[in-house]
C-alpha atoms as a PDB file:
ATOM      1  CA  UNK A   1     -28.892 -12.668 -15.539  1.00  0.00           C
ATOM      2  CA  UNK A   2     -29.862  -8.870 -14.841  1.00  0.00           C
ATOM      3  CA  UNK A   3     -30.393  -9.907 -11.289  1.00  0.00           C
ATOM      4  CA  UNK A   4     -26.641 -11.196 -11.526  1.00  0.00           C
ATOM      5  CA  UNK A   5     -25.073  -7.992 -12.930  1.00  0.00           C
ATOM      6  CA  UNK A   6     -26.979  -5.876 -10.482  1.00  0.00           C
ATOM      7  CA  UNK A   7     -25.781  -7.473  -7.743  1.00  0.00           C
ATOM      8  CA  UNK A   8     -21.974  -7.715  -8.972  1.00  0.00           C
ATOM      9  CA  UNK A   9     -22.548  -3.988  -9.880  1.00  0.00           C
ATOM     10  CA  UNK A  10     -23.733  -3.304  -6.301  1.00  0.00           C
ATOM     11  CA  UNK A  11     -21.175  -4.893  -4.856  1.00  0.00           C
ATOM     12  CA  UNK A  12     -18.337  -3.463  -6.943  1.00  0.00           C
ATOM     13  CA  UNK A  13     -19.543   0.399  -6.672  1.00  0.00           C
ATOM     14  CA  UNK A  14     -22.117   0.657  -4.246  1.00  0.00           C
ATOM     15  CA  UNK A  15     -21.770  -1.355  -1.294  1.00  0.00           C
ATOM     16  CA  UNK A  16     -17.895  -1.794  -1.553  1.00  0.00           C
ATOM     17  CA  UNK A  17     -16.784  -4.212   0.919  1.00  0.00           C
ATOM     18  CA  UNK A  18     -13.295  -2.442   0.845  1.00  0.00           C
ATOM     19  CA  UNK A  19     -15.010   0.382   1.882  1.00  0.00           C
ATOM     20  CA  UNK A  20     -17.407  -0.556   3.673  1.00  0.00           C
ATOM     21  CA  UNK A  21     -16.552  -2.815   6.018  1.00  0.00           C
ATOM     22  CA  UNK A  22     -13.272  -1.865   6.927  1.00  0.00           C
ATOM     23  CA  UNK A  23     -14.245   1.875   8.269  1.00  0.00           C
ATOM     24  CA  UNK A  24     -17.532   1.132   9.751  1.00  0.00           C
ATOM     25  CA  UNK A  25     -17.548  -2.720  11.298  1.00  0.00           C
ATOM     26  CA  UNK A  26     -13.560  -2.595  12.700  1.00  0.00           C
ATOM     27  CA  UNK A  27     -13.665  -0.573  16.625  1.00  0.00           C
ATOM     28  CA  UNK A  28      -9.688  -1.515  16.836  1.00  0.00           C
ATOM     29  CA  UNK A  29      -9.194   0.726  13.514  1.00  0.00           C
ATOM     30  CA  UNK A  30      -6.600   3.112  15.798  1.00  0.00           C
ATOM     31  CA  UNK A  31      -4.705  -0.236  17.072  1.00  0.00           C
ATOM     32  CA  UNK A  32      -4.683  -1.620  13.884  1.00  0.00           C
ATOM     33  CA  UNK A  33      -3.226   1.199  12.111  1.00  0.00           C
ATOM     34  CA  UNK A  34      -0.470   1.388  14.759  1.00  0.00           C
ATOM     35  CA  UNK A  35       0.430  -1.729  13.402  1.00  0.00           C
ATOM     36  CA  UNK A  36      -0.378  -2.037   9.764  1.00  0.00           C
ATOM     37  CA  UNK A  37       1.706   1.016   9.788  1.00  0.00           C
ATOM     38  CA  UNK A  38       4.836   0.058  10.746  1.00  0.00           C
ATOM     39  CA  UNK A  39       4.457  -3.352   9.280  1.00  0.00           C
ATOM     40  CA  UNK A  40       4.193  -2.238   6.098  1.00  0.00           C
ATOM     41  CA  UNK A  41       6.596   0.128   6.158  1.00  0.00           C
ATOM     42  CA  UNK A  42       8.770  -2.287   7.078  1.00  0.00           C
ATOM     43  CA  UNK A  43       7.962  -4.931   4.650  1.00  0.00           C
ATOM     44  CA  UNK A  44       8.479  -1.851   1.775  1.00  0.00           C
ATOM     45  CA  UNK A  45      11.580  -1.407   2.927  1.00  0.00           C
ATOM     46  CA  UNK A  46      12.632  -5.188   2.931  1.00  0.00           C
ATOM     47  CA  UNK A  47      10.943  -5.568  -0.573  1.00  0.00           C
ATOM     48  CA  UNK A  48      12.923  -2.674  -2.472  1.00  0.00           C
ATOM     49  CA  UNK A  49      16.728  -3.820  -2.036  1.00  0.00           C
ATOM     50  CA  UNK A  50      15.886  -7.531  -2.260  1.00  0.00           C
ATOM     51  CA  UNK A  51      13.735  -6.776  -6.053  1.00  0.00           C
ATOM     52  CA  UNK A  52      16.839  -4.665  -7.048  1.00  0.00           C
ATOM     53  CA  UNK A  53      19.202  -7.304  -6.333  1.00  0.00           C
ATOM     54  CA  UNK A  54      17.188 -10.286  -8.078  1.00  0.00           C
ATOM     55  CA  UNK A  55      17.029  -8.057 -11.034  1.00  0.00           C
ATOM     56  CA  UNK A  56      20.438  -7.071 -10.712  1.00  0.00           C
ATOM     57  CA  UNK A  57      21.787 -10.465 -10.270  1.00  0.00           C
ATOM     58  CA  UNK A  58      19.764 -13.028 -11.247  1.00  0.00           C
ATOM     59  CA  UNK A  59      17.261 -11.607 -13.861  1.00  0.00           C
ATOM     60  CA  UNK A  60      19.030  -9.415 -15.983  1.00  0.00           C
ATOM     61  CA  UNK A  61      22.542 -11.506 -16.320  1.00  0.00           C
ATOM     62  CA  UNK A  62      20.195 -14.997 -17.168  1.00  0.00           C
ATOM     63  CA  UNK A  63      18.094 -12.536 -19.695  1.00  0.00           C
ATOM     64  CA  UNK A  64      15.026 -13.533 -17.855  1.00  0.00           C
ATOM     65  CA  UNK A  65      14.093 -10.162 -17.393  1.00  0.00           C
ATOM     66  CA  UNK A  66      10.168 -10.531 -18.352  1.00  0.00           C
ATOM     67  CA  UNK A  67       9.907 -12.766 -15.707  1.00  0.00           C
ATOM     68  CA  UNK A  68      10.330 -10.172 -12.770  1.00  0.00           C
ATOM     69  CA  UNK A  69       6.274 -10.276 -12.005  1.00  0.00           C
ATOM     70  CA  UNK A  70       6.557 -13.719 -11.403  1.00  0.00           C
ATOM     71  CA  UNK A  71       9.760 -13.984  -9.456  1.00  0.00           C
ATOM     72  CA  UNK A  72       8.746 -10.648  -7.128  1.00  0.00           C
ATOM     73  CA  UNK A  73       5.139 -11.815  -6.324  1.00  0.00           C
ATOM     74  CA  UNK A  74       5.858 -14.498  -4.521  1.00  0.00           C
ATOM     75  CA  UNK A  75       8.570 -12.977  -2.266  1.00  0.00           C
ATOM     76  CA  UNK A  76       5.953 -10.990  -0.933  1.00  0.00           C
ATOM     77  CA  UNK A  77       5.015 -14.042   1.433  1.00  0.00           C
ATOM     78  CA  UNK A  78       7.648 -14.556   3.167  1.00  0.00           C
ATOM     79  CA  UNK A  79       8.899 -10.975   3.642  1.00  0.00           C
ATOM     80  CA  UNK A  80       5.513 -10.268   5.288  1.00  0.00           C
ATOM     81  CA  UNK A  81       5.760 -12.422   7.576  1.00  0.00           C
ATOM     82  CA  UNK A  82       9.386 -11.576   8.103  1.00  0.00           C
ATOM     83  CA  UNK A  83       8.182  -7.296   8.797  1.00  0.00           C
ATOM     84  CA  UNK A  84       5.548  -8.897  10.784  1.00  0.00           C
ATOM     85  CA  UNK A  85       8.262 -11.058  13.263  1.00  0.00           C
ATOM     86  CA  UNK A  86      10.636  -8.036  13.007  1.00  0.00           C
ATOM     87  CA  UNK A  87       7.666  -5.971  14.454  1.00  0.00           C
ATOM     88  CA  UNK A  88       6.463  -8.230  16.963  1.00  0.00           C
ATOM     89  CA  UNK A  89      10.679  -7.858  18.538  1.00  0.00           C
ATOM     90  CA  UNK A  90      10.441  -4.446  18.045  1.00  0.00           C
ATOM     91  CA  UNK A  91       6.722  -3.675  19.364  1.00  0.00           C
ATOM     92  CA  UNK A  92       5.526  -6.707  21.486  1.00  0.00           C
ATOM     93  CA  UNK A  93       2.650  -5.070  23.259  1.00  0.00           C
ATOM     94  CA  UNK A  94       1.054  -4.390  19.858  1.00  0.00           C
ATOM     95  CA  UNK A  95      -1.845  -7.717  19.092  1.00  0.00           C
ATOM     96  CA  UNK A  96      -0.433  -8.956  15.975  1.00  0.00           C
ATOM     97  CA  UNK A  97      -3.553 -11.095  15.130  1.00  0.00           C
ATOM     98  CA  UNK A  98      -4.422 -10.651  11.071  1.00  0.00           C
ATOM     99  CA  UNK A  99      -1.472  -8.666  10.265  1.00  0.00           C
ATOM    100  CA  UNK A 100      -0.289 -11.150   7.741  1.00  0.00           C
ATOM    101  CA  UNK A 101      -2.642 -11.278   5.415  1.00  0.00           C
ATOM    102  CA  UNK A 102      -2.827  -7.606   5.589  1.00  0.00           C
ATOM    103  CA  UNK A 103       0.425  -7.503   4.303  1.00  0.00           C
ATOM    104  CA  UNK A 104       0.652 -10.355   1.936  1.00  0.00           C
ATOM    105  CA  UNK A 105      -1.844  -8.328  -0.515  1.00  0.00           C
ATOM    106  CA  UNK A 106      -0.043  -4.896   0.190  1.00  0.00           C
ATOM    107  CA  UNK A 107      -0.124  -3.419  -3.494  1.00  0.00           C
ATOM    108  CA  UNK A 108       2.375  -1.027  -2.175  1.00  0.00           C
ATOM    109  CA  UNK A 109       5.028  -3.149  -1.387  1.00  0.00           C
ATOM    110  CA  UNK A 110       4.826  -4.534  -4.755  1.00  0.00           C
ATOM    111  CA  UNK A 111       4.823  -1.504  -6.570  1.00  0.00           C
ATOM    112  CA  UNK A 112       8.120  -0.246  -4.984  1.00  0.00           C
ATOM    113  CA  UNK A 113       9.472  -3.598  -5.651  1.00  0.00           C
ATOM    114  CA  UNK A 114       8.319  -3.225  -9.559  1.00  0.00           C
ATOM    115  CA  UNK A 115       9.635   0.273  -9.482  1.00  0.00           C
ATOM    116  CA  UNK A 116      13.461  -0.563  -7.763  1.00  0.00           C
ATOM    117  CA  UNK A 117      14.069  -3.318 -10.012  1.00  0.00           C
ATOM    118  CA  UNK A 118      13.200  -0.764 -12.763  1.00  0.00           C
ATOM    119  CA  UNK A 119      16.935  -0.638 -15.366  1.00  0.00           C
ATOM    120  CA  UNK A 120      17.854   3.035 -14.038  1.00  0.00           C
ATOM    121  CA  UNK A 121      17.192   2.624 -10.749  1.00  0.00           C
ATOM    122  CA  UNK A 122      20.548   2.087  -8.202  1.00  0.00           C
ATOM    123  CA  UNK A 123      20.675   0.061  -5.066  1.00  0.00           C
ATOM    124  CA  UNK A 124      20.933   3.563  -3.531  1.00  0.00           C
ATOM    125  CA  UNK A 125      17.438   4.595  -5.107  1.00  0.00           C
ATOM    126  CA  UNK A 126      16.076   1.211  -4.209  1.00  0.00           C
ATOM    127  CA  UNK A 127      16.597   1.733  -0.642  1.00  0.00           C
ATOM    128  CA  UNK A 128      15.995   5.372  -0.802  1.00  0.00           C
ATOM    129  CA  UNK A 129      12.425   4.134  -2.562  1.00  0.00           C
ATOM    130  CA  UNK A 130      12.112   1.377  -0.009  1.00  0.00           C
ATOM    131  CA  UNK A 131      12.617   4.027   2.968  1.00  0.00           C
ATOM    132  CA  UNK A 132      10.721   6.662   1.491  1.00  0.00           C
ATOM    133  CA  UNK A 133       7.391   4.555   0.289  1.00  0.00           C
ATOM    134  CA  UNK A 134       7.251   2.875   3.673  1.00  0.00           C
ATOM    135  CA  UNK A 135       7.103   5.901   5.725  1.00  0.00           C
ATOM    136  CA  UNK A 136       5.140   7.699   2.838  1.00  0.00           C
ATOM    137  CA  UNK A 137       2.425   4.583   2.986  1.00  0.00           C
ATOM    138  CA  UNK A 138       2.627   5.042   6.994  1.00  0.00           C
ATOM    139  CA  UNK A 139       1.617   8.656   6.659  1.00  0.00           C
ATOM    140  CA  UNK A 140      -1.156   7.757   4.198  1.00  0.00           C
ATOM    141  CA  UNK A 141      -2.424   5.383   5.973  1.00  0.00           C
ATOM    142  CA  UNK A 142      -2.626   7.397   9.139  1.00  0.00           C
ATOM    143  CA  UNK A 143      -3.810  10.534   7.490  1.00  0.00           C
ATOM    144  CA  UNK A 144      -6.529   8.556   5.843  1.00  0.00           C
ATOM    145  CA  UNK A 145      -7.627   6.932   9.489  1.00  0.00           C
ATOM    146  CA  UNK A 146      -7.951  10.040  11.182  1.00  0.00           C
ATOM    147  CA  UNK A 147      -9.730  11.282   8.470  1.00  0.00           C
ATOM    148  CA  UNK A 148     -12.238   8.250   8.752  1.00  0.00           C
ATOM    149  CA  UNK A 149     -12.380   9.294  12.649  1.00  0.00           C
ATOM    150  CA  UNK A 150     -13.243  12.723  11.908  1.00  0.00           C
ATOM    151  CA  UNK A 151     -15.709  11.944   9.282  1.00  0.00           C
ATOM    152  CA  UNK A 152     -17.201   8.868  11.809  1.00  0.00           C
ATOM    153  CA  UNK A 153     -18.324  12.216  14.421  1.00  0.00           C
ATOM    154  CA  UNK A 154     -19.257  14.386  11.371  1.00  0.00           C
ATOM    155  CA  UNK A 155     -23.099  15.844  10.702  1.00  0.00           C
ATOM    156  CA  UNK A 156     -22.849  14.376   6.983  1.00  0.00           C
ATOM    157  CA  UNK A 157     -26.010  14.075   4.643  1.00  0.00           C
ATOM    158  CA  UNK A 158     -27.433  11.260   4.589  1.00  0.00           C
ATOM    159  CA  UNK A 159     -26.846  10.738   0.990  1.00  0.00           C
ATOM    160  CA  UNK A 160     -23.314  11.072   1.434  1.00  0.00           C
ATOM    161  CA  UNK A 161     -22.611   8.842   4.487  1.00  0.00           C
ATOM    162  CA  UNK A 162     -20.509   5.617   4.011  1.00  0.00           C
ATOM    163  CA  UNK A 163     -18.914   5.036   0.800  1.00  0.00           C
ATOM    164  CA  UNK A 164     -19.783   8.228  -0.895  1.00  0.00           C
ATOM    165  CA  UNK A 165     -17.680  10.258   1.901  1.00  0.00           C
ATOM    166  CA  UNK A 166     -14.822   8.086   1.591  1.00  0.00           C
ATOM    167  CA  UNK A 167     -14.615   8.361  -1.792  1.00  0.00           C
ATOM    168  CA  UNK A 168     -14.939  11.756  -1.842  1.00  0.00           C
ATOM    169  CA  UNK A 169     -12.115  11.987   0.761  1.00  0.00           C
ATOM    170  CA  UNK A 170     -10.055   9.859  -0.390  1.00  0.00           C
ATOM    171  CA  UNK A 171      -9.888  12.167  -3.346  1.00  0.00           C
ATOM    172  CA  UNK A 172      -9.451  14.621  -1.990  1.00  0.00           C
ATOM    173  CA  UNK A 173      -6.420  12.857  -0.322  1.00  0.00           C
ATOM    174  CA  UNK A 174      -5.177  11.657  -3.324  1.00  0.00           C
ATOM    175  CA  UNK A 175      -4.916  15.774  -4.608  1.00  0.00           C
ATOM    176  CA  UNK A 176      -3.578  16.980  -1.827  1.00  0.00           C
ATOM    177  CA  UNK A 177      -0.223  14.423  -2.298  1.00  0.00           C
ATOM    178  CA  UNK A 178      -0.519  15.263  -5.858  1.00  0.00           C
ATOM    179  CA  UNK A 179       0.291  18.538  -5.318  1.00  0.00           C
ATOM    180  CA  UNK A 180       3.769  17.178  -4.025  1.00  0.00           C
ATOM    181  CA  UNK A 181       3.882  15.986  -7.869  1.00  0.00           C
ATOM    182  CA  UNK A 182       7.462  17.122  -8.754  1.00  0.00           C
ATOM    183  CA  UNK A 183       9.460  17.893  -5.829  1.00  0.00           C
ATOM    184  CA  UNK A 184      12.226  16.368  -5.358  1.00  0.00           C
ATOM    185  CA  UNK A 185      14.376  13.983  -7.609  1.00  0.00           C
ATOM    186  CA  UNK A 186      12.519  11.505  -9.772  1.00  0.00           C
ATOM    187  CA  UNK A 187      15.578   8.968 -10.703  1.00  0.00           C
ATOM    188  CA  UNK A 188      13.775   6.443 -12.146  1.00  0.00           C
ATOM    189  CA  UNK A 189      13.177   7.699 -15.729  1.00  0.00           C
ATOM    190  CA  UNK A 190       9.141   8.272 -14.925  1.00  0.00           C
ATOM    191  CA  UNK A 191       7.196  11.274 -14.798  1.00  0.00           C
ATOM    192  CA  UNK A 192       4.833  12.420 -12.083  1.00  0.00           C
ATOM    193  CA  UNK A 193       1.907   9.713 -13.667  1.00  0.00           C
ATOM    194  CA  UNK A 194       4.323   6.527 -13.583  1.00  0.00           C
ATOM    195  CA  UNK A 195       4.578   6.312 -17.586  1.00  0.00           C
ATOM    196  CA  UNK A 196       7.763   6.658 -19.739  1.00  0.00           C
END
């Protein structure tokens, strides 16, 4: 049993596989971004105005409101494969090999789509939020992948290389956009931390 929880603990902090595997086993991490990018940029922006409308016109009127989880989740399928054809018009030179799943457990898109079909929020803020988080999740994720480039040709101690780094970085990350915390208008009736 202790031989059990070590290795689930292991797994869970120390060797992530999120982590891990991502930034050191994928070479294509540059193409990939170009593409994950876009795509899910796109599919945040195709996710916002269609959660605002079901709650608009579907949930709210039938009183079904606590249902939006259920109802939203699953539209995440089809509208990332929808960003994904949409991209493969728009970009065709781009390989589009294992975008889908990429995007079908985007925690990003769903988010937005929790937060637009929130009771203050207009069609105009869903689309603003659906614009906005896309290229805001674009930037992220490109920030974050030079970052992992820089960090990959980096003299870093060897008790700090891999996971340790990353986390450290993506920290660091994470402060830097929090410093952003309060610009602008917040319309949806949350403060900086997402609560009430």
């Amino acid at each position: 049993m202790t031989e059990l929880f070590l290795a689930l603990l292991g797994a869970a902090l120390v060797n992530n596989l999120f982590l891990m595997l991502p930034a050191g086993a994928d070479a294509l991490r540059a193409r990939r971004v170009r593409l994950l990018g876009p795509a899910s940029a796109l599919l945040i922006l195709f996710a916002t105005p269609l959660a605002w409308l079901l709650q608009s016109l579907l949930l709210e009127p039938l009183e079904l409101s606590y249902l939006r989880l259920f109802v939203l989740m699953p539209l995440l399928a089809p509208l990332a494969w929808l960003s994904s054809k949409v991209l493969a018009r728009l970009r065709p030179q781009l390989p589009q090999d294992g975008l889908w799943p990429l995007l079908l457990g985007n925690g990003a898109a769903l988010a937005a789509m929790l937060l637009a079909s929130q009771p203050a929020a207009s069609f105009a803020l869903a689309l603003a939020l659906g614009l906005g988080g896309g290229l805001g999740f674009w930037l992220a994720l490109a920030l974050f992948t030079d970052l992992l480039g820089r960090i990959e040709q980096a003299d870093i101690p060897a008790p700090f290389k891999g996971a340790p780094v990353m986390l450290i970085c993506a920290g660091l990350m994470g402060l830097a956009f929090l410093g952003f915390n309060g610009l602008g208008f917040n319309g949806f009736g949350l403060n900086g931390l997402g609560a009430p």
